[in-house]
PDB file of N, CA and C in Angstrom:
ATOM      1  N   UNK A   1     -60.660 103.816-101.220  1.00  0.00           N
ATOM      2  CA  UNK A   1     -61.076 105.097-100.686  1.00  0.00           C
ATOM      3  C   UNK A   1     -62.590 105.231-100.834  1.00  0.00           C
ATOM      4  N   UNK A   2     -63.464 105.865-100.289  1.00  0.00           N
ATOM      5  CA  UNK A   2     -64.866 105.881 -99.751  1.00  0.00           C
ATOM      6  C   UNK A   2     -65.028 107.671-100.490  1.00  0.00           C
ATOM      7  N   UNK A   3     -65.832 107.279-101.587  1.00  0.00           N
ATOM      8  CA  UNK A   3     -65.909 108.950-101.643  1.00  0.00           C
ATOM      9  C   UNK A   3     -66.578 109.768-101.306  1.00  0.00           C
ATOM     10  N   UNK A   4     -66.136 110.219-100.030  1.00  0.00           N
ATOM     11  CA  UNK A   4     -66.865 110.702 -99.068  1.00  0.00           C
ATOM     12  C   UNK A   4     -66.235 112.152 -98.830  1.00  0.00           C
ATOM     13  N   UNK A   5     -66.617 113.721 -98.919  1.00  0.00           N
ATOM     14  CA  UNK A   5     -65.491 114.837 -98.510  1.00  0.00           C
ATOM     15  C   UNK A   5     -64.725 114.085 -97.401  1.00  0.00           C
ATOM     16  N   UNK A   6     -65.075 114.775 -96.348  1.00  0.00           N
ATOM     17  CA  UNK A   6     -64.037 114.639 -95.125  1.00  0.00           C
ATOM     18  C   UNK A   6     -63.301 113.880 -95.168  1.00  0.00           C
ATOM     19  N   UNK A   7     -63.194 112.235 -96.448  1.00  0.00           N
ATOM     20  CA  UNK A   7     -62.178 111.266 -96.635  1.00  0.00           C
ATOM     21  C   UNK A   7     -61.842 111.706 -97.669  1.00  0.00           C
ATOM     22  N   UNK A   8     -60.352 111.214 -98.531  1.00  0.00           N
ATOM     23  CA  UNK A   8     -59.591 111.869 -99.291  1.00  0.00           C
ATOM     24  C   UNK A   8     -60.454 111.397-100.758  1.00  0.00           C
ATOM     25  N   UNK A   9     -61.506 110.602-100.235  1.00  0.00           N
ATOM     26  CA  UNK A   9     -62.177 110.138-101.501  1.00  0.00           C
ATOM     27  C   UNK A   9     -62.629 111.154-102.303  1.00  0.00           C
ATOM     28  N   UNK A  10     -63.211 112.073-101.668  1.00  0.00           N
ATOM     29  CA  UNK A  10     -64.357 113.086-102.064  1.00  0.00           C
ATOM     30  C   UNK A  10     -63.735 113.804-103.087  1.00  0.00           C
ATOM     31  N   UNK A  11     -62.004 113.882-102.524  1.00  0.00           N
ATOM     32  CA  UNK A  11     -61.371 115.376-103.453  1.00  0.00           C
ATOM     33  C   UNK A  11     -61.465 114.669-104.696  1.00  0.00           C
ATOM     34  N   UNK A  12     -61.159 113.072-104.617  1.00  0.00           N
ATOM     35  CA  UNK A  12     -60.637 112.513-106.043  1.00  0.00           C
ATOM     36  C   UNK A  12     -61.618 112.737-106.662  1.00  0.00           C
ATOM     37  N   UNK A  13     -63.288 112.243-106.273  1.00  0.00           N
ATOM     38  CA  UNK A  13     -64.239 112.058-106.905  1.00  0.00           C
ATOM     39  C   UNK A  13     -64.490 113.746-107.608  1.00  0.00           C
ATOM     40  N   UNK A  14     -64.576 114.840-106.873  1.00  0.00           N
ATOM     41  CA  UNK A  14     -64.598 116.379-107.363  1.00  0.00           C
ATOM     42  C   UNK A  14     -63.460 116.549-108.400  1.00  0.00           C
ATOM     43  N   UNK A  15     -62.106 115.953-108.372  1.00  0.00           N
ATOM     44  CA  UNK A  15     -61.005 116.195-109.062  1.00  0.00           C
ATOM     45  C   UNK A  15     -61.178 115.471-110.619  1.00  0.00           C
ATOM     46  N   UNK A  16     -62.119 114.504-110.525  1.00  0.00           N
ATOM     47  CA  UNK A  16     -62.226 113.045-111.476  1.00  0.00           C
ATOM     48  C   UNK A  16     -63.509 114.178-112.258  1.00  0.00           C
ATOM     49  N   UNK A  17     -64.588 114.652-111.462  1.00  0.00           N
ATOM     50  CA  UNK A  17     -65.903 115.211-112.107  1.00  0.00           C
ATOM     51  C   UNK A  17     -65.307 116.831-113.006  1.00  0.00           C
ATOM     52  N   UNK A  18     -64.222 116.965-112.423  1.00  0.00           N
ATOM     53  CA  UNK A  18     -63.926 118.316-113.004  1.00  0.00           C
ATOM     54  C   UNK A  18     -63.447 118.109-114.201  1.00  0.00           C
ATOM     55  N   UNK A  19     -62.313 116.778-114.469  1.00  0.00           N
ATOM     56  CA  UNK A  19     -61.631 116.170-115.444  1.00  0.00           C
ATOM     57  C   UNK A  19     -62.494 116.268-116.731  1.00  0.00           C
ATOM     58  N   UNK A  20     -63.733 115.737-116.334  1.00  0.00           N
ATOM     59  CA  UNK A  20     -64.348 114.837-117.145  1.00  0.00           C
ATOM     60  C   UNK A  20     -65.115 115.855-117.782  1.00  0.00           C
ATOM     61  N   UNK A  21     -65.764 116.998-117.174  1.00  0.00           N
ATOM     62  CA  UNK A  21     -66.460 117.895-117.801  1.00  0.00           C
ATOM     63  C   UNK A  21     -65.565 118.896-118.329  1.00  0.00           C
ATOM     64  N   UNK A  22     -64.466 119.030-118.090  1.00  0.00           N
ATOM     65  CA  UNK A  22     -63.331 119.740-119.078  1.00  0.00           C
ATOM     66  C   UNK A  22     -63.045 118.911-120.348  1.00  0.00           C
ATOM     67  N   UNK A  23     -63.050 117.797-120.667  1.00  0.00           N
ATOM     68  CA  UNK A  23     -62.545 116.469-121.733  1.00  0.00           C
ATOM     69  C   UNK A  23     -64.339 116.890-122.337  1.00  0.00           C
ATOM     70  N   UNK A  24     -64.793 117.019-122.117  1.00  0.00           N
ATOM     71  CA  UNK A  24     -66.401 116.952-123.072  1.00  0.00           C
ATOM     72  C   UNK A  24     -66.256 118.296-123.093  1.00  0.00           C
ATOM     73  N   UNK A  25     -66.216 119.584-122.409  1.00  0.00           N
ATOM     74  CA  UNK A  25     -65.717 120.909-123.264  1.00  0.00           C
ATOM     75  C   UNK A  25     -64.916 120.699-124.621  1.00  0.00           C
ATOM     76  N   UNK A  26     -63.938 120.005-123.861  1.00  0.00           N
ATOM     77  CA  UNK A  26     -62.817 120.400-125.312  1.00  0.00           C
ATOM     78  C   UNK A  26     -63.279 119.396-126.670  1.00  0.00           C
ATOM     79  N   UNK A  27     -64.087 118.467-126.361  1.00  0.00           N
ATOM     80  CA  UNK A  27     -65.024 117.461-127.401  1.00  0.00           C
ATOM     81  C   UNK A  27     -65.755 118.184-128.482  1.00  0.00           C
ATOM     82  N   UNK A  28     -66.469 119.080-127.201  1.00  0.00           N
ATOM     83  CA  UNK A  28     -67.642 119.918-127.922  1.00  0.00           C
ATOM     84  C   UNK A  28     -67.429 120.933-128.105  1.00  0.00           C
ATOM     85  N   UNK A  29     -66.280 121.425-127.654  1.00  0.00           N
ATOM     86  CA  UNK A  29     -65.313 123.021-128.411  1.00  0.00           C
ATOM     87  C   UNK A  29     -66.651 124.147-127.524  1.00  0.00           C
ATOM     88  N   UNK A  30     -66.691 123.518-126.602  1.00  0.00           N
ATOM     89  CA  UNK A  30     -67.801 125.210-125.193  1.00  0.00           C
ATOM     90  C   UNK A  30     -66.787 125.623-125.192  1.00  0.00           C
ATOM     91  N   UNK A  31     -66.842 126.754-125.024  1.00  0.00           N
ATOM     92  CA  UNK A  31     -65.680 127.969-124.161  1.00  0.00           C
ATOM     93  C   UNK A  31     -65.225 128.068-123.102  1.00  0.00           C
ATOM     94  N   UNK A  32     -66.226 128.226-122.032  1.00  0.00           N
ATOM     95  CA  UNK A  32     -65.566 128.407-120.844  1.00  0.00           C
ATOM     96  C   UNK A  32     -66.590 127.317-119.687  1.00  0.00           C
ATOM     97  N   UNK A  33     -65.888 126.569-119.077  1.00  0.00           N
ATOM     98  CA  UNK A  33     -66.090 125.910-118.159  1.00  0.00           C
ATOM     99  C   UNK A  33     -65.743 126.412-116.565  1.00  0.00           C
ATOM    100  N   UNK A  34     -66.849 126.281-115.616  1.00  0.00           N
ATOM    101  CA  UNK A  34     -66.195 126.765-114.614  1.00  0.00           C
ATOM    102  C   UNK A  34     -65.811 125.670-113.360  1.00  0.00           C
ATOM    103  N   UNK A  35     -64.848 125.657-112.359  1.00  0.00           N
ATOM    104  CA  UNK A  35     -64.511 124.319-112.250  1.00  0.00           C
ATOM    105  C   UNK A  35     -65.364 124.005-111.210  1.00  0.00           C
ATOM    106  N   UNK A  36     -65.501 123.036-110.593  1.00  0.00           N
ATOM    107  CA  UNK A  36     -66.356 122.481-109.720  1.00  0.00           C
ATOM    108  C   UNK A  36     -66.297 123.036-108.373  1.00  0.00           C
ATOM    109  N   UNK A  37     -66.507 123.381-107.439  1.00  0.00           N
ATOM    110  CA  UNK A  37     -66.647 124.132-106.588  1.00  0.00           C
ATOM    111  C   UNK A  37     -67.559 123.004-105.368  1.00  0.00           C
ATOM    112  N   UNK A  38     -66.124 122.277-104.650  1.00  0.00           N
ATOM    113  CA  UNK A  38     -66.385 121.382-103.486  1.00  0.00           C
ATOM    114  C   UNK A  38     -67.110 121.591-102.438  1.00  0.00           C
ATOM    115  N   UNK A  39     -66.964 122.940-101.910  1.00  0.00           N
ATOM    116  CA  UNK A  39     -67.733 124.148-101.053  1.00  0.00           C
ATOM    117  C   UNK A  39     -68.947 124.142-100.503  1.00  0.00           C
ATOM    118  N   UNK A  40     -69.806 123.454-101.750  1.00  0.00           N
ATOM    119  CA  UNK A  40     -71.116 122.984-101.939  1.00  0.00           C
ATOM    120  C   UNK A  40     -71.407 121.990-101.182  1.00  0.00           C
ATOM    121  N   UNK A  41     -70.370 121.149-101.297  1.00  0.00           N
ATOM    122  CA  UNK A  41     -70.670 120.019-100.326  1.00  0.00           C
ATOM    123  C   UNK A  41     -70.648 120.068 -99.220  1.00  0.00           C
ATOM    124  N   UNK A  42     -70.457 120.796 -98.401  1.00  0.00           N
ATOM    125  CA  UNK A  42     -69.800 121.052 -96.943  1.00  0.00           C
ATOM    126  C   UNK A  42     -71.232 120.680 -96.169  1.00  0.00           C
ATOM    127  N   UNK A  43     -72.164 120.601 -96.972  1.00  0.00           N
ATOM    128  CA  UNK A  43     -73.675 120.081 -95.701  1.00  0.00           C
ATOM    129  C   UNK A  43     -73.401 118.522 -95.569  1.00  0.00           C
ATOM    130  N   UNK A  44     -73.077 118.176 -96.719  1.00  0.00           N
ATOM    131  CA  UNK A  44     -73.335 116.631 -96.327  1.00  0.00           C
ATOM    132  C   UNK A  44     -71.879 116.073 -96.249  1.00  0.00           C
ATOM    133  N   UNK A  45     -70.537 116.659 -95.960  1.00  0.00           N
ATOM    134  CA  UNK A  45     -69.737 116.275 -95.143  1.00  0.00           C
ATOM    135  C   UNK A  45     -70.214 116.974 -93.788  1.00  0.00           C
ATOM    136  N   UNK A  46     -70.715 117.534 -93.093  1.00  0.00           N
ATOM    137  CA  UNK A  46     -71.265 117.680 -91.768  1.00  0.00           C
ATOM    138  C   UNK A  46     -71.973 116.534 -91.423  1.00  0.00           C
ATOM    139  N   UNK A  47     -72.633 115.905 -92.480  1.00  0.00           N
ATOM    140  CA  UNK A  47     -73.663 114.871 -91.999  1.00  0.00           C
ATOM    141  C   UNK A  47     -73.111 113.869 -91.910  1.00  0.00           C
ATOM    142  N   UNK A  48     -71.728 113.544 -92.692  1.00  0.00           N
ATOM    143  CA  UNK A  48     -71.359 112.380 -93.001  1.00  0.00           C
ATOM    144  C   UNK A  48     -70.492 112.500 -91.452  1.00  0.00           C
ATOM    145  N   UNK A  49     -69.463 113.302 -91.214  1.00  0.00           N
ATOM    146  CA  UNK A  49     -68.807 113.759 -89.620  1.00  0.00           C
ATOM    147  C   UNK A  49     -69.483 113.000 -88.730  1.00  0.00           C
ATOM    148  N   UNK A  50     -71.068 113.681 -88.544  1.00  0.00           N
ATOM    149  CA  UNK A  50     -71.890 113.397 -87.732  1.00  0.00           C
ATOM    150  C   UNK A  50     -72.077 111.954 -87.157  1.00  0.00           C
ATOM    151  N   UNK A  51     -72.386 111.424 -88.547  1.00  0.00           N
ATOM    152  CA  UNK A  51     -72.394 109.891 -88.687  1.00  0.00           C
ATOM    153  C   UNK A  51     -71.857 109.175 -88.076  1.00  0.00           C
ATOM    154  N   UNK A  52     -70.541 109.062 -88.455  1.00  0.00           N
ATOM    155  CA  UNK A  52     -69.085 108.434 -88.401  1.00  0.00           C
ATOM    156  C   UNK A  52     -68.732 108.986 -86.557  1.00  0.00           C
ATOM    157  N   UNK A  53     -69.026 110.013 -86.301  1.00  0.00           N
ATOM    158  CA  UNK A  53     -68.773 109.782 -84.662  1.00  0.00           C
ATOM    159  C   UNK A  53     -69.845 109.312 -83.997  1.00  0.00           C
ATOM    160  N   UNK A  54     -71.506 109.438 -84.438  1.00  0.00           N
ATOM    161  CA  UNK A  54     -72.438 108.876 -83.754  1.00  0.00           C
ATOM    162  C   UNK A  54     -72.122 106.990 -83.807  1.00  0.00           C
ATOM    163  N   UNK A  55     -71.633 106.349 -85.040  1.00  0.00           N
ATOM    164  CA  UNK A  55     -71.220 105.493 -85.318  1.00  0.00           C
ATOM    165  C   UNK A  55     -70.260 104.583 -84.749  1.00  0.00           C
ATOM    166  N   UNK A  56     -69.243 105.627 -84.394  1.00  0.00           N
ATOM    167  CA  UNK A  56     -68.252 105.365 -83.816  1.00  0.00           C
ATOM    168  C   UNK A  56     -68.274 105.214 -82.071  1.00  0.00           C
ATOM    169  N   UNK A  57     -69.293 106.096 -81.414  1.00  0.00           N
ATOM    170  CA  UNK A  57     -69.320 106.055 -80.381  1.00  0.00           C
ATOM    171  C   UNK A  57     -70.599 105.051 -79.769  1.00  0.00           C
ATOM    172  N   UNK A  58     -71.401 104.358 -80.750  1.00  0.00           N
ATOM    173  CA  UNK A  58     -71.864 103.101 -80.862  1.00  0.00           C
ATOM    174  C   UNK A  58     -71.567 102.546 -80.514  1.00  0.00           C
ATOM    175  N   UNK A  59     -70.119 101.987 -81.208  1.00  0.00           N
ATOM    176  CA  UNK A  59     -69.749 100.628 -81.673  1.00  0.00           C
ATOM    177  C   UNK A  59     -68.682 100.833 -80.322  1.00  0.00           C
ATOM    178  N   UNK A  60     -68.501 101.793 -79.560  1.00  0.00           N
ATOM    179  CA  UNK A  60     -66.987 101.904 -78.397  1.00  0.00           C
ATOM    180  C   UNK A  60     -68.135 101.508 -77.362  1.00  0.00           C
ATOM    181  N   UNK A  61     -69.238 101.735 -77.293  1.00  0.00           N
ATOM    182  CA  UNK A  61     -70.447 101.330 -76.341  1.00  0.00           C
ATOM    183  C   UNK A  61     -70.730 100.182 -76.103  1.00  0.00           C
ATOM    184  N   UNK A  62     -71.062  99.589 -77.328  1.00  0.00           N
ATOM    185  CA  UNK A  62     -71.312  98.159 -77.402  1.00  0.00           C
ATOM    186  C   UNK A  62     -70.383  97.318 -76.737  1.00  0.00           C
ATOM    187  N   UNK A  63     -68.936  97.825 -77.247  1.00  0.00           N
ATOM    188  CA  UNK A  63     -67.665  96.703 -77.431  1.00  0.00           C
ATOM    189  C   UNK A  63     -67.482  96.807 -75.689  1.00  0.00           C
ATOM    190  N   UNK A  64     -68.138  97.978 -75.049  1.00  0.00           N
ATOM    191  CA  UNK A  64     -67.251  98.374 -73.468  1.00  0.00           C
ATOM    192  C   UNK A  64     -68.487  97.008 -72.896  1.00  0.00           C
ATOM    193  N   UNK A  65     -69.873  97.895 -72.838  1.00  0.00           N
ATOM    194  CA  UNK A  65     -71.065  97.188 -71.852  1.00  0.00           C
ATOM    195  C   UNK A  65     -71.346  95.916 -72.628  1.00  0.00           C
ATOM    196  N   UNK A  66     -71.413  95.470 -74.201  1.00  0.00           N
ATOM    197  CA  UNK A  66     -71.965  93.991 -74.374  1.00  0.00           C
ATOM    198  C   UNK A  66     -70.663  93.175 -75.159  1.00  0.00           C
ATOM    199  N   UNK A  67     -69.554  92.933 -74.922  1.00  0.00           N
ATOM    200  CA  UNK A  67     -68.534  92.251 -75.870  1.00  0.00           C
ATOM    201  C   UNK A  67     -69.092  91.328 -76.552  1.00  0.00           C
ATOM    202  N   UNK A  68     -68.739  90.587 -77.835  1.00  0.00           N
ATOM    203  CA  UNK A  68     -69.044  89.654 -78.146  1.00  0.00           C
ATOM    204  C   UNK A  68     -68.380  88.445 -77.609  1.00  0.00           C
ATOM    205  N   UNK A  69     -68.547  87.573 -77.368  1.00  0.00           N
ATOM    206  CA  UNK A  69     -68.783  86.305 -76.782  1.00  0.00           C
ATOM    207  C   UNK A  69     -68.062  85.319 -77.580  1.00  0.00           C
ATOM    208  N   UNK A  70     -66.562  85.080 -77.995  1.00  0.00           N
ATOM    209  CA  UNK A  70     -66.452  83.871 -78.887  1.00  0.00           C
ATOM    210  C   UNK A  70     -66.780  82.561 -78.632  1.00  0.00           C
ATOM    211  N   UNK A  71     -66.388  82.176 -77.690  1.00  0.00           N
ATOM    212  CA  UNK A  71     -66.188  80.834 -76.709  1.00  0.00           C
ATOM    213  C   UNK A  71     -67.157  80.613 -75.485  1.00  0.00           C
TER     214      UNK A  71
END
């Protein structure tokens, strides 16, 4: 998985960062932790979207007007 939002990577990676700063609360006996808030990210899953179809509609360009050539 690619941890990326818009791929299912992102939740793990937010789900994994929330883990981890709750386990060092309860280490260091803080009180209140607040949980991570994915929300934030929503600019650079737009960018990453962006990408991945500018990317995508590349590579459907290439493959139509220049194929590669095996033989």
């Amino acid at each position: 998985m690619i941890p990326l939002l818009p791929l299912d990577g992102g939740h793990v990676i937010g789900a994994l960062y929330d883990g981890i700063k709750r386990m060092f609360a309860r280490i260091f006996k803080l009180k209140k932790v607040k949980p991570v808030d994915t929300v934030k990210l929503l600019p650079l899953t737009y960018v990453v979207v962006v990408a991945m179809l500018v990317m995508g509609g590349l590579l459907i360009y290439a493959d139509i007007f220049k194929p590669i050539q095996l033989f």
